[in-house]
Protein backbone atom coordinates (compact mmCIF):
# COMPACT_ATOMS: atom_id res chain seq x y z
CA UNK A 1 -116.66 22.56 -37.74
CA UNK A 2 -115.22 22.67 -34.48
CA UNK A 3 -118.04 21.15 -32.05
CA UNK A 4 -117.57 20.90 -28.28
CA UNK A 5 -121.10 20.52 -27.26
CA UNK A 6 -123.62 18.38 -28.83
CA UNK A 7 -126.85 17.98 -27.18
CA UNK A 8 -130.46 16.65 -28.44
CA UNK A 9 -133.46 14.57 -28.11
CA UNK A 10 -133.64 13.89 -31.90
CA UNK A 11 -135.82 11.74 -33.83
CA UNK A 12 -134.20 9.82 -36.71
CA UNK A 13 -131.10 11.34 -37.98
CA UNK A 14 -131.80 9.95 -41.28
CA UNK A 15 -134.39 12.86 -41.26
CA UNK A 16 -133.70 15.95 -43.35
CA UNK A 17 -133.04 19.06 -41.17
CA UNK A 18 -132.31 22.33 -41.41
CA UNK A 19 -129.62 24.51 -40.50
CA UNK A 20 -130.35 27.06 -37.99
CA UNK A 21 -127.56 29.67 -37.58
CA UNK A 22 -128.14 31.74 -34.10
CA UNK A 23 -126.79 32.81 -30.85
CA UNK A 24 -129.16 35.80 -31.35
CA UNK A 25 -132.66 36.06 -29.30
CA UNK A 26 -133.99 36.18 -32.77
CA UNK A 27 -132.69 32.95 -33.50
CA UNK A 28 -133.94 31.80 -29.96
CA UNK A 29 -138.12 32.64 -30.87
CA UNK A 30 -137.72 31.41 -34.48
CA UNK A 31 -135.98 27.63 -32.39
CA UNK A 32 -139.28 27.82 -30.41
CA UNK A 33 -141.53 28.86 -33.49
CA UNK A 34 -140.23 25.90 -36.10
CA UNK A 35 -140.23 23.61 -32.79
CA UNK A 36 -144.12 24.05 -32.45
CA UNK A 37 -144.05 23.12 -36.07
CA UNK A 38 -142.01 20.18 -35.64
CA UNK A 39 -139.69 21.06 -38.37
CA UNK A 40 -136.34 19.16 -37.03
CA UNK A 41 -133.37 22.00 -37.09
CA UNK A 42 -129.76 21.75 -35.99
CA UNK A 43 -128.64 24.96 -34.30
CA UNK A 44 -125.17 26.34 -34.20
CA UNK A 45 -123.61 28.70 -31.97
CA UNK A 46 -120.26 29.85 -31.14
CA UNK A 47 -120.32 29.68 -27.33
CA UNK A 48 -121.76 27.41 -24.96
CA UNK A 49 -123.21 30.71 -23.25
CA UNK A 50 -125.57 31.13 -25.78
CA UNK A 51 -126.86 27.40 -26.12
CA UNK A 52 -128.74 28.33 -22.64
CA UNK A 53 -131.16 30.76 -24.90
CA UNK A 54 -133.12 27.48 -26.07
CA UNK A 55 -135.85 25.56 -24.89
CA UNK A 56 -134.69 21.58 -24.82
CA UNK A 57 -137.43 20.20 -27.86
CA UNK A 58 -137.34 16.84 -29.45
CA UNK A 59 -137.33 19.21 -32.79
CA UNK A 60 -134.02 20.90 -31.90
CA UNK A 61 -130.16 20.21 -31.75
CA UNK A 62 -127.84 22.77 -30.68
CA UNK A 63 -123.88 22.66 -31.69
CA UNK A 64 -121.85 24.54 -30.36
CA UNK A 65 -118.14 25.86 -32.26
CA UNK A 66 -117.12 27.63 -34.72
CA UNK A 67 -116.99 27.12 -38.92
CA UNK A 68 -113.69 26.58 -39.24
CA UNK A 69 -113.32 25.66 -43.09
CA UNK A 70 -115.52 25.61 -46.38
CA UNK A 71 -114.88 21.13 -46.27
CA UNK A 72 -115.96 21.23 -42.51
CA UNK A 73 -118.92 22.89 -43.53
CA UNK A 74 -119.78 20.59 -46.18
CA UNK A 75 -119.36 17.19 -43.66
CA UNK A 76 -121.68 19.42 -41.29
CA UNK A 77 -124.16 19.43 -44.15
CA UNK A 78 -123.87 16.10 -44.64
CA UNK A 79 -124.01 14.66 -41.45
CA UNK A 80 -126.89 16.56 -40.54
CA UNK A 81 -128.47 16.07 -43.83
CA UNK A 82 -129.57 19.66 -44.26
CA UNK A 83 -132.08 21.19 -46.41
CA UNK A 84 -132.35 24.28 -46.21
CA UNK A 85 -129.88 27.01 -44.46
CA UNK A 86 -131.66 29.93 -42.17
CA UNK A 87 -129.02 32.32 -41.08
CA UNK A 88 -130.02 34.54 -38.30
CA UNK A 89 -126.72 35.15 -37.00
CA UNK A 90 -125.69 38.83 -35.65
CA UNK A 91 -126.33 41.27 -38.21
CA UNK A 92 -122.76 42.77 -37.63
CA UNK A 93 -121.28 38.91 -38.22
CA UNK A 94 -120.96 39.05 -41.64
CA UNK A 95 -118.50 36.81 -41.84
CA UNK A 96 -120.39 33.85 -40.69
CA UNK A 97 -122.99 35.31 -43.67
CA UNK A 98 -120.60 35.25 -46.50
CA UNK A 99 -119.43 31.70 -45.64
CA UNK A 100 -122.75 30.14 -44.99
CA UNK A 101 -123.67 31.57 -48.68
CA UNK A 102 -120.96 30.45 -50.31
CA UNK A 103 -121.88 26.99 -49.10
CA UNK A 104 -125.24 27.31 -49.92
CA UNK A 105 -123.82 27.61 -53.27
CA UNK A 106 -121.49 24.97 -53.87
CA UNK A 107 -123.85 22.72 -52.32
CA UNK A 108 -127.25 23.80 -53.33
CA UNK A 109 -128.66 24.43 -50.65
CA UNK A 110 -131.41 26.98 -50.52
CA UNK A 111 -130.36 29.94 -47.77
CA UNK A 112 -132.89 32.17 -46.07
CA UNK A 113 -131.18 35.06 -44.27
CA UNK A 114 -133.77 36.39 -40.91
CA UNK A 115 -132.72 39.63 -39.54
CA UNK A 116 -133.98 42.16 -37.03
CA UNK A 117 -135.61 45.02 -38.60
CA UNK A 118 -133.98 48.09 -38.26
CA UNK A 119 -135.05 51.20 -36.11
CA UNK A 120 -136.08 54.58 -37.84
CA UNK A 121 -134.22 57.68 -35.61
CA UNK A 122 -136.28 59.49 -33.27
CA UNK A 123 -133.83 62.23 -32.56
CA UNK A 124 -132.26 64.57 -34.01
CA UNK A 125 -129.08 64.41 -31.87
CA UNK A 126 -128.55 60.64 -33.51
CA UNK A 127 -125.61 60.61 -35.53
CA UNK A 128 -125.22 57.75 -38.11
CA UNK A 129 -121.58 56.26 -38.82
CA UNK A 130 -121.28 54.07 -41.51
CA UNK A 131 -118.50 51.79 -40.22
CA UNK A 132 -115.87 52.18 -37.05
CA UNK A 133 -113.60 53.95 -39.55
CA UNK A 134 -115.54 56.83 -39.80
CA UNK A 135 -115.99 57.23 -35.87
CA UNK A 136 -112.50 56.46 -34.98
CA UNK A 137 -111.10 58.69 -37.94
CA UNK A 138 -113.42 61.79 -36.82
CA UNK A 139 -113.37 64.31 -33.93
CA UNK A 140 -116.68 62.86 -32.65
CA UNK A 141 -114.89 61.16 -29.29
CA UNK A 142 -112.70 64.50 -28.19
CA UNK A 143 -113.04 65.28 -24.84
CA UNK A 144 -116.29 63.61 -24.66
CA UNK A 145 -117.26 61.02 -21.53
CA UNK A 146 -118.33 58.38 -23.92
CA UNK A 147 -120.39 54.84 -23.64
CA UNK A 148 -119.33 52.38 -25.62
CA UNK A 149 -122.39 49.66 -26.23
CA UNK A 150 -121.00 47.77 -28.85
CA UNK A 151 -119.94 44.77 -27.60
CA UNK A 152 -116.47 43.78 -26.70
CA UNK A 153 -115.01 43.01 -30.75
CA UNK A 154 -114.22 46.27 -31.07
CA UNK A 155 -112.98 48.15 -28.24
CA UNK A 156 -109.26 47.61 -29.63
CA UNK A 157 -110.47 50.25 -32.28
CA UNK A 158 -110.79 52.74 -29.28
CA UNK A 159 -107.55 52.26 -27.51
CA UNK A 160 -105.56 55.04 -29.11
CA UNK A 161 -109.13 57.24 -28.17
CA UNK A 162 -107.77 56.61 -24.30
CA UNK A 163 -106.02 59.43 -23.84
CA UNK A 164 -108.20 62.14 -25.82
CA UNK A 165 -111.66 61.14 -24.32
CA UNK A 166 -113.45 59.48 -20.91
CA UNK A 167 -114.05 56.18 -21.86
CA UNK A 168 -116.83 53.69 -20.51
CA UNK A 169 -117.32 50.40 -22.35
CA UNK A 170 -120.37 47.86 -21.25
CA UNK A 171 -119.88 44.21 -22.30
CA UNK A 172 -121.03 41.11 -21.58
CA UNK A 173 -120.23 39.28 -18.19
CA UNK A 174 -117.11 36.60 -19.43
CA UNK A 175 -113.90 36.16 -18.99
CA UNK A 176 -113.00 36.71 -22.50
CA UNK A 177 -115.24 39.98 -22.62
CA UNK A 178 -112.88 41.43 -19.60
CA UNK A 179 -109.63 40.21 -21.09
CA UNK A 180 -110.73 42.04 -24.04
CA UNK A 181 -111.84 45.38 -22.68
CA UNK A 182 -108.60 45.30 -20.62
CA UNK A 183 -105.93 45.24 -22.91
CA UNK A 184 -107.88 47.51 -25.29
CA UNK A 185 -106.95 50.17 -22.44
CA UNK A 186 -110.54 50.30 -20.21
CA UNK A 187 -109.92 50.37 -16.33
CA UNK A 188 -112.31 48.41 -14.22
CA UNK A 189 -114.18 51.53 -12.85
CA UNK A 190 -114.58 52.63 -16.45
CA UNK A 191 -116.06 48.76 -17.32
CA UNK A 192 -119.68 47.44 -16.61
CA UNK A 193 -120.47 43.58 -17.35
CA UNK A 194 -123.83 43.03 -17.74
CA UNK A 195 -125.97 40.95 -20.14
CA UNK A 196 -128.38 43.24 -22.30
CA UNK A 197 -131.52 44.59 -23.00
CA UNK A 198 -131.59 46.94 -20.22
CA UNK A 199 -134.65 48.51 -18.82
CA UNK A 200 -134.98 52.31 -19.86
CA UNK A 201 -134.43 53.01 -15.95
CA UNK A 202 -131.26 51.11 -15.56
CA UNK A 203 -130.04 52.44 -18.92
CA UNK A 204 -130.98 56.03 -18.12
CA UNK A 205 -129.36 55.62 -14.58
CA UNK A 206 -126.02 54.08 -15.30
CA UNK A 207 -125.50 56.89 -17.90
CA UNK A 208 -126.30 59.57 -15.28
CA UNK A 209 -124.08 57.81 -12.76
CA UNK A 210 -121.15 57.85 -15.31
CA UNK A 211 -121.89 61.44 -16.36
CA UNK A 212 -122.15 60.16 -20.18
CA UNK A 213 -122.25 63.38 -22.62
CA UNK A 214 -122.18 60.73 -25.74
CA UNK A 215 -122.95 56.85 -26.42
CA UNK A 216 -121.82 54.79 -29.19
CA UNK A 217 -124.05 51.96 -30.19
CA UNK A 218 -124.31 49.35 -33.51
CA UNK A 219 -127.69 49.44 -35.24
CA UNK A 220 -128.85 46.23 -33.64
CA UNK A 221 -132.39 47.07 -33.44
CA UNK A 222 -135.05 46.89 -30.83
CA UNK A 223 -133.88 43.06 -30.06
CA UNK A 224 -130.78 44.92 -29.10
CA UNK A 225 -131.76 47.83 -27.38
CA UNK A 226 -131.20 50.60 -29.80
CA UNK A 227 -134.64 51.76 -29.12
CA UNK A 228 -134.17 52.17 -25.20
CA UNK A 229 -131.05 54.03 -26.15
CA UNK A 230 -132.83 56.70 -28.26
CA UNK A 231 -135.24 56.97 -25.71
CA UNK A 232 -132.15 57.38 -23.24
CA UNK A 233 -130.36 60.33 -25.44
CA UNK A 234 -133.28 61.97 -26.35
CA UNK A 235 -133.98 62.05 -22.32
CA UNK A 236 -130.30 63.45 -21.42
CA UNK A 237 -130.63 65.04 -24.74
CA UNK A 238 -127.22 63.95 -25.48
CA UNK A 239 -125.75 62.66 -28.89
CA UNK A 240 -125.71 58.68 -30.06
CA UNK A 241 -123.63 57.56 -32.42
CA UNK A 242 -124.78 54.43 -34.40
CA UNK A 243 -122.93 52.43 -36.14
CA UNK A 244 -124.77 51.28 -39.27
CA UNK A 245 -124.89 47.58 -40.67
CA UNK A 246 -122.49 46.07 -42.78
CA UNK A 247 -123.49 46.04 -46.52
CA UNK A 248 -123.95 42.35 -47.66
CA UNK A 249 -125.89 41.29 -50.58
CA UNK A 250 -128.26 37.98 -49.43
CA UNK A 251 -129.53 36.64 -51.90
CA UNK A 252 -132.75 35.92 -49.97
CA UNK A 253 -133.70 37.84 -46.76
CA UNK A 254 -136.72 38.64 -44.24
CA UNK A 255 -137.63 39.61 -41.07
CA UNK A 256 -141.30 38.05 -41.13
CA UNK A 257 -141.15 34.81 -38.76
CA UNK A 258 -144.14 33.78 -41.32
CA UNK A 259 -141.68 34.11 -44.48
CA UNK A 260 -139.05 31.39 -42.37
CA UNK A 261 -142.02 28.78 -41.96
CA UNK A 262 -143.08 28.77 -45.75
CA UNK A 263 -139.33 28.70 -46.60
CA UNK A 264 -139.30 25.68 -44.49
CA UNK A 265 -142.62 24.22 -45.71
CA UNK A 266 -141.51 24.61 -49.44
């Protein structure tokens, strides 16, 4: 594991811990929640950006890299002496997901997977996508002035799209994000950096200002705004596209904070 930033107030390290997998705001409440229960947890993130979402606790140690191999993984493991693995990374990551259950695996660890809950549609414009194929392989972009809220791992998908449809793309405010968005073909009048949720009025505004007659979003669920977007739409009465959730088969999952404590408790 590849880890720049280290930074604690630990108790013993000879002290079993567990394995918190986050740079979600999910992951940030459940920090706070096994804090107040002074379970000890090492956290992992991939950016020192999202190391600001926790509280400093004597319970909690934040990494921050990436997994790089499965025999980096294991020294993690060791070093930190971990129990128990609770992966509440992005639900579109799955990457990070099939790796950390593979290692749960070979080194028998148990592995609790906490993910948002998704959102039920609440109208009837919504149009479900099961992957970026299916979008970018459609006529659903032609001619359209579209939004693109999906983050800034995609938008190379879209740049052939740049010439048959209006493109807007909102992404967070880095360096990276903008390198990104710019060589996948977006303009900087067509790009807004801003860190999400946004408020129904600045969401409803900025697609009014833009003249938006579509939106593309990922099922990320009311911790990422998908709500506020439906609300959006079905205001403007204008079509969103979601893009559905990779299929992954955990092999234990929840989305009750409760569920994570008696895992941990066990």
């Amino acid at each position: 594991m590849d880890l720049i930033v280290e930074t604690s107030k630990k108790p013993s390290k000879d002290k079993p811990r567990f394995w918190l997998i986050g740079g979600t705001s999910e992951s940030a409440n459940l920090a706070q929640l096994l804090a107040t229960r002074g379970i000890l947890t090492t956290i992992t993130v991939t950016t020192v950006a999202a190391q600001k979402l926790y509280r400093d606790s004597p319970y909690l140690k934040i990494r921050v890299g990436k997994l790089l191999s499965d025999q980096e993984g294991e020294i993690f493991c060791r070093e930190e002496n971990i129990q128990g693995i609770i992966d509440a990374s992005h639900p579109f990551a799955i990457a990070i997901s099939q790796r950390a259950i593979a290692l749960s695996h070979r080194l028998d660890i148990p592995y609790l997977r906490y993910e948002r809950s998704t959102l039920e549609t609440n109208t009837s414009k919504t149009i479900i996508c099961d992957n970026f194929d299916t979008l970018i392989q459609g006529n659903y972009l032609t001619g359209e002035k579209v939004l693109l809220t999906i983050g800034c791992n995609h938008l190379y998908l879209f740049k052939q799209w740049q010439e048959r449809a209006t493109l807007f793309t909102r992404i967070l405010p880095t360096i990276d994000s903008l390198a990104i968005a710019t060589a996948a073909g977006f303009t900087p009048e067509r790009i807004i950096a801003i860190r999400p949720p946004l408020s129904f009025e600045l969401e409803l505004a900025l697609w009014r200002h833009w003249g938006i007659s579509l939106v593309v979003s990922k099922a990320n669920g009311k911790a990422g705004g998908e709500d506020i977007k439906q609300r959006v739409a079905k205001t403007l009465n204008i079509p969103l596209i979601i893009i559905s959730r990779p299929k992954l088969d955990y092999p234990n999952i929840t989305d009750n904070l409760d569920e994570v404590i008696k895992f941990c408790l066990r």
